[in-house]
Protein backbone atom coordinates (compact mmCIF):
# COMPACT_ATOMS: atom_id res chain seq x y z
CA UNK A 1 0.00 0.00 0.00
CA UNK A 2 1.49 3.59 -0.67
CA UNK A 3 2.45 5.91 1.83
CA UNK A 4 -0.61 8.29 2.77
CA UNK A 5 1.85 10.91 3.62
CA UNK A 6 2.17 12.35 0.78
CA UNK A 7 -1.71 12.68 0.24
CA UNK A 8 -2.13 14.22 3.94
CA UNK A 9 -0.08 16.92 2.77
CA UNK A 10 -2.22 17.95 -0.70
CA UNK A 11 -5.59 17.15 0.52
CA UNK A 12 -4.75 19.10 4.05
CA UNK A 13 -3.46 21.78 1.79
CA UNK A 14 -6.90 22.76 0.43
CA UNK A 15 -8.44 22.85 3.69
CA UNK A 16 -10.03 26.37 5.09
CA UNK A 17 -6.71 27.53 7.29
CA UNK A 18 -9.43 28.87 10.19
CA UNK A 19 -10.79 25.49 10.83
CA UNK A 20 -8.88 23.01 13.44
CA UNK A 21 -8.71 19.85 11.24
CA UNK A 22 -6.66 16.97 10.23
CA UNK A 23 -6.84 13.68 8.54
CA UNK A 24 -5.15 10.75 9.56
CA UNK A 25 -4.71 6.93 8.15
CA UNK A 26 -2.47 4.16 9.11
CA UNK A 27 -2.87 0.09 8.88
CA UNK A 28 -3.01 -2.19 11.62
CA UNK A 29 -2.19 -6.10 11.47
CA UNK A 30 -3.95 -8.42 13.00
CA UNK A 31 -2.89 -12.53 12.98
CA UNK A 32 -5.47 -14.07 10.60
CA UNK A 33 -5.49 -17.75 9.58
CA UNK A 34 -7.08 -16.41 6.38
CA UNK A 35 -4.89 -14.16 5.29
CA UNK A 36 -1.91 -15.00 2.27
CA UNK A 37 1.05 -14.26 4.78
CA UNK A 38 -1.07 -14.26 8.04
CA UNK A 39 -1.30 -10.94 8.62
CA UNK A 40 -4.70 -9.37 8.32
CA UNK A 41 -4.35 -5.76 6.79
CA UNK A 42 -7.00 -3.39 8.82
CA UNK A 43 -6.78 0.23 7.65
CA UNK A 44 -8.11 3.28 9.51
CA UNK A 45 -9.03 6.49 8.35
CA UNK A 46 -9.90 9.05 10.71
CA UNK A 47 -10.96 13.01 10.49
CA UNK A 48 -10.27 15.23 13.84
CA UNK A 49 -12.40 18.66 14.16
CA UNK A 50 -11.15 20.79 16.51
CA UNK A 51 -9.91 17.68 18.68
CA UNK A 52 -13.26 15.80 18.08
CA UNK A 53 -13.03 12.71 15.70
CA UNK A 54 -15.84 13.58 13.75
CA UNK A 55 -15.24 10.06 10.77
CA UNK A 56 -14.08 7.02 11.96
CA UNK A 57 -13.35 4.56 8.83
CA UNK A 58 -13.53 1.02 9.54
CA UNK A 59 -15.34 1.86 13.16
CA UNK A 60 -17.52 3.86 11.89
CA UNK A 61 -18.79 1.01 9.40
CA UNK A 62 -17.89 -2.34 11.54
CA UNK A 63 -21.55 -3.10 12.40
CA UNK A 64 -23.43 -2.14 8.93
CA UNK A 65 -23.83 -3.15 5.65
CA UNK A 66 -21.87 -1.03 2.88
CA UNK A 67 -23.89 -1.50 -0.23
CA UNK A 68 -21.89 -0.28 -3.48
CA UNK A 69 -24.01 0.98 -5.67
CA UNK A 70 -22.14 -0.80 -8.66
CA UNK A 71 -22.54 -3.87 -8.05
CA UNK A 72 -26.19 -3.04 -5.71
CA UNK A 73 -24.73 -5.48 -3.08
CA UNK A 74 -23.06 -5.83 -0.36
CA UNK A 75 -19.91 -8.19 -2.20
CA UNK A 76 -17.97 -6.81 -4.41
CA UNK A 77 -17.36 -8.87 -7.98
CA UNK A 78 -14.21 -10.91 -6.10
CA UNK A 79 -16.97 -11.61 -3.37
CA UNK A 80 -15.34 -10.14 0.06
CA UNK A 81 -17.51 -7.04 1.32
CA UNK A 82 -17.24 -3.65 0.34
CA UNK A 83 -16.04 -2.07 3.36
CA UNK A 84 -12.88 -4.42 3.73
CA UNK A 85 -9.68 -3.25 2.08
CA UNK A 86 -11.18 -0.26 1.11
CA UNK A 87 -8.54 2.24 2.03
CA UNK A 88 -6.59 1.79 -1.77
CA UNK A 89 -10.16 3.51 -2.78
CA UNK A 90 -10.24 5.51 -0.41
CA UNK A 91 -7.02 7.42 -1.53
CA UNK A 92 -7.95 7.00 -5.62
CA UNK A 93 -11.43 9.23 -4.01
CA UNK A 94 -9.16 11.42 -2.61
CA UNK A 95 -6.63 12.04 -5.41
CA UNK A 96 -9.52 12.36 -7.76
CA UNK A 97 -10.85 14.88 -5.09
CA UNK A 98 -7.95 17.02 -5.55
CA UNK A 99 -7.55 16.83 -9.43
CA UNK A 100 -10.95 17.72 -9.45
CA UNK A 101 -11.83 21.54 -11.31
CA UNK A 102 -13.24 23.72 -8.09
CA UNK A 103 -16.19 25.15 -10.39
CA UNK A 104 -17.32 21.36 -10.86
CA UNK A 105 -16.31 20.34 -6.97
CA UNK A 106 -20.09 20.66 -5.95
CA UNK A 107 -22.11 19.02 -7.92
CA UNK A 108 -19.35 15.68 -8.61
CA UNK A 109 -20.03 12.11 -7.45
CA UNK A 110 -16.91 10.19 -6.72
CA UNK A 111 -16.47 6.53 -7.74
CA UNK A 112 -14.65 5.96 -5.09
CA UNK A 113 -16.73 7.36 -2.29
CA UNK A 114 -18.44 4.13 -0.72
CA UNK A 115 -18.38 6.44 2.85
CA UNK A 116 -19.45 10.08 2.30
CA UNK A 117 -16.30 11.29 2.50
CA UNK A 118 -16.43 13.63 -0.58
CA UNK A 119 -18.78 15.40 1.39
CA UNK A 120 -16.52 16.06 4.47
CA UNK A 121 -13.56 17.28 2.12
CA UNK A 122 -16.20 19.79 0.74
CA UNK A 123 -17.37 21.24 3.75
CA UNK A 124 -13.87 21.80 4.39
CA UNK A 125 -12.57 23.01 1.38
CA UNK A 126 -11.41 26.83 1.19
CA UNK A 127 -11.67 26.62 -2.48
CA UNK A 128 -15.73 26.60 -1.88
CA UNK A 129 -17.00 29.53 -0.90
CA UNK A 130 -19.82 30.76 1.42
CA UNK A 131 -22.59 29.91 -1.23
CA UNK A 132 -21.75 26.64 -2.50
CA UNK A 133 -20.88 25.38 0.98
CA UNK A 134 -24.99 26.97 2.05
CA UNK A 135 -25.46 24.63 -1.05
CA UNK A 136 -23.53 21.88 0.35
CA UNK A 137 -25.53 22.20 3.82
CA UNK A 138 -29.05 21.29 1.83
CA UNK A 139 -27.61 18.65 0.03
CA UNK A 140 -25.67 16.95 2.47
CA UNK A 141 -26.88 14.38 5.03
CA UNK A 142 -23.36 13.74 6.35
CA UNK A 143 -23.24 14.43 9.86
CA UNK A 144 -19.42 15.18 9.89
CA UNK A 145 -20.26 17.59 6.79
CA UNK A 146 -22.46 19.42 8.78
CA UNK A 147 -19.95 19.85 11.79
CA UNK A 148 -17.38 21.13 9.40
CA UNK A 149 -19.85 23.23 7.71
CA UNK A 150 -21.24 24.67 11.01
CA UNK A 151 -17.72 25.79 11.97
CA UNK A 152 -16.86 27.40 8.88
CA UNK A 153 -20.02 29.22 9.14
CA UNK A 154 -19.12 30.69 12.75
CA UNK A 155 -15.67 31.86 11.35
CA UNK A 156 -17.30 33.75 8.50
């Protein structure tokens, strides 16, 4: 898996500078009998808000189903569910994020985005104004969206 490191850096780049967040990722290993060289690869993503973690990816998702909207199940084509292993897509969602135009930002549906975080990397975008992020705030469901969007709203 490649270094998120690098990604940090560009995606936390875009971020409004007056908000107090961060994104972090790392993988942990677990023994698994299943697993091609025993080790079971587990990745975490998290997003902090002003010292509150406000996404939690895989413990956010442990206890529900994931449907992808592909496939409209909850297996992917190789059969293993959608929300295992997921972090590789979660980085191609978030380097397609950043390549992404800002006037078409708003209204763009990742591939990738099996967890709402497009959403989240809106809200805290400085590269979207005051009006598309009131725009963002009726479209969005995402709870962590709203924090983000709440905040920036306060510092405005």
């Amino acid at each position: 898996m490649r270094r998120f490191s690098k990604l940090k850096k560009r995606i936390e780049s875009l971020f409004c500078p007056k908000l107090d967040i961060n994104i972090y990722c790392t993988v942990y290993q677990k023994p698994s009998f299943y697993s091609f060289r025993g080790k079971l690869e587990l990745p975490r993503l998290w997003i902090v808000l002003n010292k509150e973690i406000i996404f939690d990816f895989i413990k956010d998702f442990k206890d529900t189903q994931i449907f992808d909207s592909k496939y409209n199940s909850n297996h992917r084509e190789d059969g293993r569910p959608v929300y295992y292993g997921e972090l590789p897509d979660i980085n191609r969602m978030i380097q397609d994020y950043i390549e992404t135009p800002t006037d078409k930002l708003i209204d763009r549906t990742f591939q990738y985005d099996y967890f709402g975080i497009a959403d989240i990397l809106k809200a805290a975008d400085r590269r979207i104004g005051k009006k598309r992020l009131l725009i963002l705030q009726d479209q969005t469901k995402n709870v962590a969206a709203m924090k983000i969007i709440k905040a920036r709203l306060s510092k405005i």
